[in-house]
C-alpha atoms as a PDB file:
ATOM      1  CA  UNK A   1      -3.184 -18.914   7.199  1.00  0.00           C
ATOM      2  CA  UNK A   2      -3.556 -15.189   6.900  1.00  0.00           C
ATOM      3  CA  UNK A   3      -0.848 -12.542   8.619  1.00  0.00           C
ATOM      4  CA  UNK A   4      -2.620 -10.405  10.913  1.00  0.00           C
ATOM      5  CA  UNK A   5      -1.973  -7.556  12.549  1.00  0.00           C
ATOM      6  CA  UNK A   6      -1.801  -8.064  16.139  1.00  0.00           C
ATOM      7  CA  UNK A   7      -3.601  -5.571  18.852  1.00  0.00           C
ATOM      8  CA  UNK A   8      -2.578  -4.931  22.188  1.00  0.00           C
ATOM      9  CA  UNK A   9       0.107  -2.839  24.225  1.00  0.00           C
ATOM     10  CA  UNK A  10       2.550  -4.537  21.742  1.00  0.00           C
ATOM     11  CA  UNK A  11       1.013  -3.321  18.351  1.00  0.00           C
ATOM     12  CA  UNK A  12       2.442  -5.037  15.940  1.00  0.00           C
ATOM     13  CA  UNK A  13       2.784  -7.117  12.713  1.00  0.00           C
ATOM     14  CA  UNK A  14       3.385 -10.884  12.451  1.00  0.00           C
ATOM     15  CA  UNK A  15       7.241 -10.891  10.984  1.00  0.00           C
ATOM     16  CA  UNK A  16       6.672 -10.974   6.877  1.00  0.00           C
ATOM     17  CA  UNK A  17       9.873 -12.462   5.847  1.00  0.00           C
ATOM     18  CA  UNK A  18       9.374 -15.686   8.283  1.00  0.00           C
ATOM     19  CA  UNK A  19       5.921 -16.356   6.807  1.00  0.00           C
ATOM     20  CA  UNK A  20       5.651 -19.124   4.578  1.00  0.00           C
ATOM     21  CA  UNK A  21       5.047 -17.638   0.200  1.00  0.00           C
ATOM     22  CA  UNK A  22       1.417 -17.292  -0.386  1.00  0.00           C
ATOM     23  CA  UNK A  23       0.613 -15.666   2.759  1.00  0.00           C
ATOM     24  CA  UNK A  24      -2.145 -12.771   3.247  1.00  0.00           C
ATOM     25  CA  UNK A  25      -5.592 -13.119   1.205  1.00  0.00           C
ATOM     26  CA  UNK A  26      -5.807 -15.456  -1.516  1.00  0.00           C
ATOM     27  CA  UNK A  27      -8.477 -13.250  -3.092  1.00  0.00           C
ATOM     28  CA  UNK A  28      -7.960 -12.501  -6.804  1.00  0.00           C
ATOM     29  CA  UNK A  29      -6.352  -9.424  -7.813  1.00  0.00           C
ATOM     30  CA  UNK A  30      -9.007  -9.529 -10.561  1.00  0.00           C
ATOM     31  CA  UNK A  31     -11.968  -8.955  -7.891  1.00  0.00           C
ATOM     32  CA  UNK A  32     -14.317  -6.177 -10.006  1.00  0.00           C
ATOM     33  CA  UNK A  33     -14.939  -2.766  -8.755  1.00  0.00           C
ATOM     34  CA  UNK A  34     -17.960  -0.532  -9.892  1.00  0.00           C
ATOM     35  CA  UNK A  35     -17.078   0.854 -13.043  1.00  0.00           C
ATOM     36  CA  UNK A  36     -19.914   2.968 -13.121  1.00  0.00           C
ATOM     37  CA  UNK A  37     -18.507   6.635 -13.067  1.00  0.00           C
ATOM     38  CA  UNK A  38     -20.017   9.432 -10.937  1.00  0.00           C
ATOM     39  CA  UNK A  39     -19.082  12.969  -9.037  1.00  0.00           C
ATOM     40  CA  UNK A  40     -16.392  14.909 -10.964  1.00  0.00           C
ATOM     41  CA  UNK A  41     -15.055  14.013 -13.608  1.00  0.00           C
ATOM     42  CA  UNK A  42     -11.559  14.857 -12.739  1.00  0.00           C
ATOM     43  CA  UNK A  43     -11.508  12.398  -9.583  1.00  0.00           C
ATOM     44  CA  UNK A  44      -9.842   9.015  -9.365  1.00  0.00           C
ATOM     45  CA  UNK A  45     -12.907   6.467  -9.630  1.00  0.00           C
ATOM     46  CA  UNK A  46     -12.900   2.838  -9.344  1.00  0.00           C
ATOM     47  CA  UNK A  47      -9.386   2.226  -9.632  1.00  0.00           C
ATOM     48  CA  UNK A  48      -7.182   0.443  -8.366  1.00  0.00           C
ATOM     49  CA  UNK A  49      -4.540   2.258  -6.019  1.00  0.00           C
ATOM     50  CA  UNK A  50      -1.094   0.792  -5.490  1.00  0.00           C
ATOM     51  CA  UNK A  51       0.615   2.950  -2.683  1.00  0.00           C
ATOM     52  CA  UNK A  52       4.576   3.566  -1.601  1.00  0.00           C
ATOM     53  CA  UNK A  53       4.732   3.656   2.046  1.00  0.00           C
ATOM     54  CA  UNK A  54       5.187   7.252   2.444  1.00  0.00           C
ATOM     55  CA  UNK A  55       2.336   7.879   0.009  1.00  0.00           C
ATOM     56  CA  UNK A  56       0.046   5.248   2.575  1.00  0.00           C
ATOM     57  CA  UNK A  57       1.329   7.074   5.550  1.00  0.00           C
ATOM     58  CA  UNK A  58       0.560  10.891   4.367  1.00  0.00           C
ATOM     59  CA  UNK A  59      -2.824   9.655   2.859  1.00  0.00           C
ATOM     60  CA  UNK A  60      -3.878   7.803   6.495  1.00  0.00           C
ATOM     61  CA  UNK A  61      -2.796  11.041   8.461  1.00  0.00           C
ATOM     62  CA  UNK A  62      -5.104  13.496   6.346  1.00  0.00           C
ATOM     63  CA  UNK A  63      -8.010  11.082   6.467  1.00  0.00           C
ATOM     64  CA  UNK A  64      -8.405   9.612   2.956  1.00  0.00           C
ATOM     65  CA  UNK A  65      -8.549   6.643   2.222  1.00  0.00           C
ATOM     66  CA  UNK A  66     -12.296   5.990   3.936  1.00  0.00           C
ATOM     67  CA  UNK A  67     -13.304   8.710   1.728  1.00  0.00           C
ATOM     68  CA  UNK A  68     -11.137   7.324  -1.443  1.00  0.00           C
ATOM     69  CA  UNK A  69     -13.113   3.613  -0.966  1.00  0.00           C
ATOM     70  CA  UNK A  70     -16.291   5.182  -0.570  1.00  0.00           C
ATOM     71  CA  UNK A  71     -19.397   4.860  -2.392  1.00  0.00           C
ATOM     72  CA  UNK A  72     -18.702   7.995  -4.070  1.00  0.00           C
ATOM     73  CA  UNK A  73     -15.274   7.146  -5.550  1.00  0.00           C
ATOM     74  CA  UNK A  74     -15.114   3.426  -4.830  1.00  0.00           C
ATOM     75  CA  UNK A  75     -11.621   2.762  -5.408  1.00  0.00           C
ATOM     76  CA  UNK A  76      -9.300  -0.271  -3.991  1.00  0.00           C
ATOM     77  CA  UNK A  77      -6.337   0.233  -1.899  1.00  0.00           C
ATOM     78  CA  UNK A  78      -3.589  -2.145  -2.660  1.00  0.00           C
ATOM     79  CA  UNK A  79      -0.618  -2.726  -0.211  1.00  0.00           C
ATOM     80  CA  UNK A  80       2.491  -4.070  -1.437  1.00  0.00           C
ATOM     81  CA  UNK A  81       4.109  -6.506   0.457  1.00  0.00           C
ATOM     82  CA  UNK A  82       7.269  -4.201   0.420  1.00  0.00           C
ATOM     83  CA  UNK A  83       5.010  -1.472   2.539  1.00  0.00           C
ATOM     84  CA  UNK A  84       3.969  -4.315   5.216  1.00  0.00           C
ATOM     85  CA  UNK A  85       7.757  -4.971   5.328  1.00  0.00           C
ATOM     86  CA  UNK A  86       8.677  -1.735   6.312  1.00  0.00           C
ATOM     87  CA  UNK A  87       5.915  -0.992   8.188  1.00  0.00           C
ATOM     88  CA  UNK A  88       6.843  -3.859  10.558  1.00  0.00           C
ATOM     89  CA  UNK A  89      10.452  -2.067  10.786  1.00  0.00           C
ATOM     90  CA  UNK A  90       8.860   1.425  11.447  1.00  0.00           C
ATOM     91  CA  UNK A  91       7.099  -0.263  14.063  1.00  0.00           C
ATOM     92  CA  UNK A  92       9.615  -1.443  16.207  1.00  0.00           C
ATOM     93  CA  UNK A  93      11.242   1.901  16.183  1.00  0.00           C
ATOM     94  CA  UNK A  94       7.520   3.550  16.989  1.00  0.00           C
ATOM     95  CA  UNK A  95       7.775   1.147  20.120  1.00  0.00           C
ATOM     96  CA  UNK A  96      10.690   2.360  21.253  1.00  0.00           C
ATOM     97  CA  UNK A  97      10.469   5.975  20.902  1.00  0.00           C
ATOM     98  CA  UNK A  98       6.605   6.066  22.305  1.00  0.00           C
ATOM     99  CA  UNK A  99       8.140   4.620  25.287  1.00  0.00           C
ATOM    100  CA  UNK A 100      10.758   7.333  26.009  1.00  0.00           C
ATOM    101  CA  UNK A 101       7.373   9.730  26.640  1.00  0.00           C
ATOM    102  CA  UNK A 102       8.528  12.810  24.694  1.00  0.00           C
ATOM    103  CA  UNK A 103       6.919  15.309  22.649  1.00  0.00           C
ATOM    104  CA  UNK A 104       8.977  15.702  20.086  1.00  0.00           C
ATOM    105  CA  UNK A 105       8.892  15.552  15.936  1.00  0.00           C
ATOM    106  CA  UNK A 106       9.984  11.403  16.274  1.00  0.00           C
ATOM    107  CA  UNK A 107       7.580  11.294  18.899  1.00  0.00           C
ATOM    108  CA  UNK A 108       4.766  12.606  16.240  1.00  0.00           C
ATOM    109  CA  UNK A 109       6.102  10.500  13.243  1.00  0.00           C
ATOM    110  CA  UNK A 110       6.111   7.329  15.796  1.00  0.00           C
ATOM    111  CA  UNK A 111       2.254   8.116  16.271  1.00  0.00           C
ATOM    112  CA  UNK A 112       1.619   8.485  12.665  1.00  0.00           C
ATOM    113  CA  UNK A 113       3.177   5.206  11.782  1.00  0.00           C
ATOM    114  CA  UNK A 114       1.457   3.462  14.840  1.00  0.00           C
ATOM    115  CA  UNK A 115      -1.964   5.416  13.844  1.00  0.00           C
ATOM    116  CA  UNK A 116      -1.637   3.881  10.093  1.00  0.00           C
ATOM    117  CA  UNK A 117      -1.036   0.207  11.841  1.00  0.00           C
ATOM    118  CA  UNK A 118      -4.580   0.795  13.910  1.00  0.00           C
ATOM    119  CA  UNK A 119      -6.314   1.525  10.703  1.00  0.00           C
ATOM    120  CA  UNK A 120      -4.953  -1.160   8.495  1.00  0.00           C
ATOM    121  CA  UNK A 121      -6.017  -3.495  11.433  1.00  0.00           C
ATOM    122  CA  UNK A 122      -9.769  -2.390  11.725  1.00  0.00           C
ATOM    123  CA  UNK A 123      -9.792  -2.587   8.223  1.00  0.00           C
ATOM    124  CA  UNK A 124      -7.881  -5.678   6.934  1.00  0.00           C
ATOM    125  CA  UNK A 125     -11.186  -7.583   5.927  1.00  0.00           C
ATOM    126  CA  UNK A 126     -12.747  -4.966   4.057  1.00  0.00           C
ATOM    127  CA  UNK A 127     -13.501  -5.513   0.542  1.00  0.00           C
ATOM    128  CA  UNK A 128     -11.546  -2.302  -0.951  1.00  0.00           C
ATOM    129  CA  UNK A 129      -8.073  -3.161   0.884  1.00  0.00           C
ATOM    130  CA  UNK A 130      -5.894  -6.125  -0.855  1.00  0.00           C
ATOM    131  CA  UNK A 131      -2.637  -6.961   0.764  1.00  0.00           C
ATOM    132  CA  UNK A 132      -0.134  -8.701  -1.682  1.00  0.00           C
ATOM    133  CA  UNK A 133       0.616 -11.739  -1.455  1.00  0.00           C
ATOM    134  CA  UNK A 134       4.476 -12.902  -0.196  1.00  0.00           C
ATOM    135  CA  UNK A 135       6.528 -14.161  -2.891  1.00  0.00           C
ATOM    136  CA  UNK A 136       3.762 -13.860  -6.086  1.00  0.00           C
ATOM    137  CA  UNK A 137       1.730 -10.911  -7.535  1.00  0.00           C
ATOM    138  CA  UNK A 138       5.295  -9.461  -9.112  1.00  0.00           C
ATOM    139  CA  UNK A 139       5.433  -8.614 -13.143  1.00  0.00           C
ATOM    140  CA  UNK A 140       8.066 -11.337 -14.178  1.00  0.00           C
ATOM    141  CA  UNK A 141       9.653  -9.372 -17.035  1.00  0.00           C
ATOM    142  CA  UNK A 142      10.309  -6.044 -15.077  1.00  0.00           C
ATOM    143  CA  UNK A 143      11.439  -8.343 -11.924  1.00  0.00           C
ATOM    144  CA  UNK A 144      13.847 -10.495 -14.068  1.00  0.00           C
ATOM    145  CA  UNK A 145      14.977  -6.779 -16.020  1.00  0.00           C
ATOM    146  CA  UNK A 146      16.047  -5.524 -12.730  1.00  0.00           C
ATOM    147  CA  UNK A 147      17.233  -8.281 -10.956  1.00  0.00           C
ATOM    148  CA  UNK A 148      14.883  -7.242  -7.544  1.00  0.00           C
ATOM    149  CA  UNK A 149      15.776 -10.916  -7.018  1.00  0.00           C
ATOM    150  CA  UNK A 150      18.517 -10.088  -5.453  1.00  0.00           C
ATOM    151  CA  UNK A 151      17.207  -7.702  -3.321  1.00  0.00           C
ATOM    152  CA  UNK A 152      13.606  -7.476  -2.036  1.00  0.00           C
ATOM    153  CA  UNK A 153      13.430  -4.504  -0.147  1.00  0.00           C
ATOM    154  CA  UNK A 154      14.237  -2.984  -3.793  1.00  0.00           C
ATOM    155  CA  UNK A 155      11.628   0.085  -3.922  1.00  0.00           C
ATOM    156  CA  UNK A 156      11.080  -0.973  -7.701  1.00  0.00           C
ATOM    157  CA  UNK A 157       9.030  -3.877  -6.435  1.00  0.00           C
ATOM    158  CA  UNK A 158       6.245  -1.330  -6.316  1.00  0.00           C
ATOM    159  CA  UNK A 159       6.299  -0.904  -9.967  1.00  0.00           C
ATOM    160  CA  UNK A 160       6.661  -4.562 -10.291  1.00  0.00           C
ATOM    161  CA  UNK A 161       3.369  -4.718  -8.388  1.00  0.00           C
ATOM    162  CA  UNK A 162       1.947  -2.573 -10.108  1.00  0.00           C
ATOM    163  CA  UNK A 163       2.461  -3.638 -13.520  1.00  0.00           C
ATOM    164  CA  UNK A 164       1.278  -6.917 -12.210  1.00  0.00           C
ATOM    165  CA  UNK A 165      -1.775  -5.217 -11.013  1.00  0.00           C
ATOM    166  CA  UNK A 166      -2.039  -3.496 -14.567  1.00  0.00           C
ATOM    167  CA  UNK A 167      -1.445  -6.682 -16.474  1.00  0.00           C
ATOM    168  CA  UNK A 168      -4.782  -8.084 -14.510  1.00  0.00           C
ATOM    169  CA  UNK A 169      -7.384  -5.967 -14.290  1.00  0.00           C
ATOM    170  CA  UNK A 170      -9.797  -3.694 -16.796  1.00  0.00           C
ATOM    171  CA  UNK A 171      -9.867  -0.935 -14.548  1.00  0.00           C
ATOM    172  CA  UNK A 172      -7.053   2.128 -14.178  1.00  0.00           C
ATOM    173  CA  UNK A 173      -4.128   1.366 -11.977  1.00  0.00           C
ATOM    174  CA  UNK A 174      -2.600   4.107 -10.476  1.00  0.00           C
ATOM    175  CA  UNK A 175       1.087   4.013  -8.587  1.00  0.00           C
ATOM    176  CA  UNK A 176       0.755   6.595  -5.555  1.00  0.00           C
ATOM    177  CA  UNK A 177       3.885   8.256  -4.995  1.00  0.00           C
ATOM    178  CA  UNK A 178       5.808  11.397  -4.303  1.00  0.00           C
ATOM    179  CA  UNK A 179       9.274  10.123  -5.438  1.00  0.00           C
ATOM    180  CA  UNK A 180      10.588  11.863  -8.426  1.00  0.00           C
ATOM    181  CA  UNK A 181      12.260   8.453  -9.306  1.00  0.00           C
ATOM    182  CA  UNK A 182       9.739   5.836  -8.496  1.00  0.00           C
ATOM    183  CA  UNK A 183       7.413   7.852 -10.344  1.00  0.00           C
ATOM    184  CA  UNK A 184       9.608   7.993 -13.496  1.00  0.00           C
ATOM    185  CA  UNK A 185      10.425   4.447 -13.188  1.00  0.00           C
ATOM    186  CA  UNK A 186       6.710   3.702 -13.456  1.00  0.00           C
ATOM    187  CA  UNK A 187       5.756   6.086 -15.875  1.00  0.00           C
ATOM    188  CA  UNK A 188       8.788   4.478 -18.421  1.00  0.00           C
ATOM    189  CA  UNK A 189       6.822   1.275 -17.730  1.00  0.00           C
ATOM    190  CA  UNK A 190       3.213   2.933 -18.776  1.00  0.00           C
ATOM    191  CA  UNK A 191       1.866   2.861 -15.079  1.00  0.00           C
ATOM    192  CA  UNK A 192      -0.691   5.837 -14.416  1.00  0.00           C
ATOM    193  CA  UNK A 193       0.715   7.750 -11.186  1.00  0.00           C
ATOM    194  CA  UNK A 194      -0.948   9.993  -8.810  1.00  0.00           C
ATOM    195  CA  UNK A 195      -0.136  12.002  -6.231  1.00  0.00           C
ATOM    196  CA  UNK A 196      -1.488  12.681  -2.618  1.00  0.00           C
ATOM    197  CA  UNK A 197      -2.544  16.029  -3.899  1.00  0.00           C
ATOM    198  CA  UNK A 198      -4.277  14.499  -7.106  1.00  0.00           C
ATOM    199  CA  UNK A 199      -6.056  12.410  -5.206  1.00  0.00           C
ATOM    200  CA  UNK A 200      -7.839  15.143  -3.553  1.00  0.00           C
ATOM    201  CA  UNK A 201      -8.428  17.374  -6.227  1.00  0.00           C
END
C-alpha cells in the first residue's frame, strides 16, 4: 500500500501517523544516480538532497527542483517523513484560510503550501523523488543519542535521515536547510549542507 496524495476540492494527504510502518515506496535508498559530472563545477550534481520543510517549500516556490533533477544536474530529492507530517498539518490550515477568500500574507503562504502539495502529487512516481519510509530509514545511533523516540516530530529526525541516507549510498548527501541549528547539528554529525542559495549558484 503506498500513501498518496489525494486530488480534488479537498487537497490533501492520507493521515501519516495512522498508516501502518513501512508505508510509501519500498524502493531502495541505494537506487544509483548518474555519477557522471557535467556543467559547472561548483553545482550540486548527482546527489542526493535531503530537505527541511521550509527548505522544500522556498525551493518549490522559485521553481527548482525540476531544474535540480534534470538531466543537467540529476540530483534526487528526498522527503523525510517528518516534512509529509507537517505538510499534512499545513494543509489543513491552507484549507481553512483559502476558504475565508482574502488576499492577505496567510492567504499567499496557504497557496504556497497548497502549490508544493500539487507538485509533490504530479510528481510522486518519478524516479528522482523518494519519500521515506514510516517508522525505518532513521540512523540508529544518532536516534538512540537523542532519544527522538520520544518525540517524532523532533526536527533532528532530519539529520537522522540523513545520516541514514549517508550511511547508504556512494554519492554526496546534502541536508538542505536554512536553520542555523539544524545545520550545525548536521554538520557535528559530518552531513554536507546546502542552502537554497547554494543550490542555485
Amino acid at each position: 500500500m503506498q500513501a498518496t496524495l489525494k486530488m480534488g476540492t479537498d487537497l490533501r494527504l492520507t493521515r501519516l501517523r495512522r498508516l501502518p510502518i513501512g508505508t510509501f515506496k519500498r524502493e531502495s535508498v541505494v537506487a544509483p544516480t548518474m555519477t557522471q559530472e557535467r556543467g559547472n563545477e561548483s553545482h550540486i550534481l548527482s546527489s542526493y538532497l535531503v530537505f527541511d520543510l521550509q527548505s522544500l517549500l522556498e525551493a518549490n516556490s522559485q521553481g527548482l527542483i525540476e531544474p535540480l533533477t534534470g538531466a543537467l544536474r540529476r540530483n534526487r530529492i528526498l522527503i523525510p517523513e517528518l516534512v509529509i507530517h507537517r505538510l499534512d498539518d499545513k494543509n489543513k490550515k491552507a484549507t481553512q484560510t483559502l476558504s475565508l477568500g482574502n488576499s492577505d500574507e496567510a492567504t499567499a503562504t496557504a497557496k504556497r503550501f497548497r502549490d508544493l502539495l500539487q507538485f509533490l502529487s504530479r510528481n510522486k512516481e518519478k524516479d528522482w523523488l523518494l519519500l521515506q519510509q514510516k517508522g525505518v530509514n532513521e540512523d540508529r545511533r544518532f536516534f538512540a543519542k537523542n532519544n527522538l523516540g520520544n518525540d517524532l516530530n523532533d526536527v533532528r529526525r532530519y539529520v537522522s535521515y540523513a545520516l541514514f541516507v549517508k550511511g547508504n549510498v556512494s554519492e554526496k548527501v546534502f541536508f538542505v536547510t536554512s536553520d542555523p541549528g539544524l545545520k550545525r547539528c548536521a554538520e557535528d554529525e559530518g552531513v554536507l549542507t546546502a542552502s537554497i542559495g547554494d543550490l542555485i549558484a
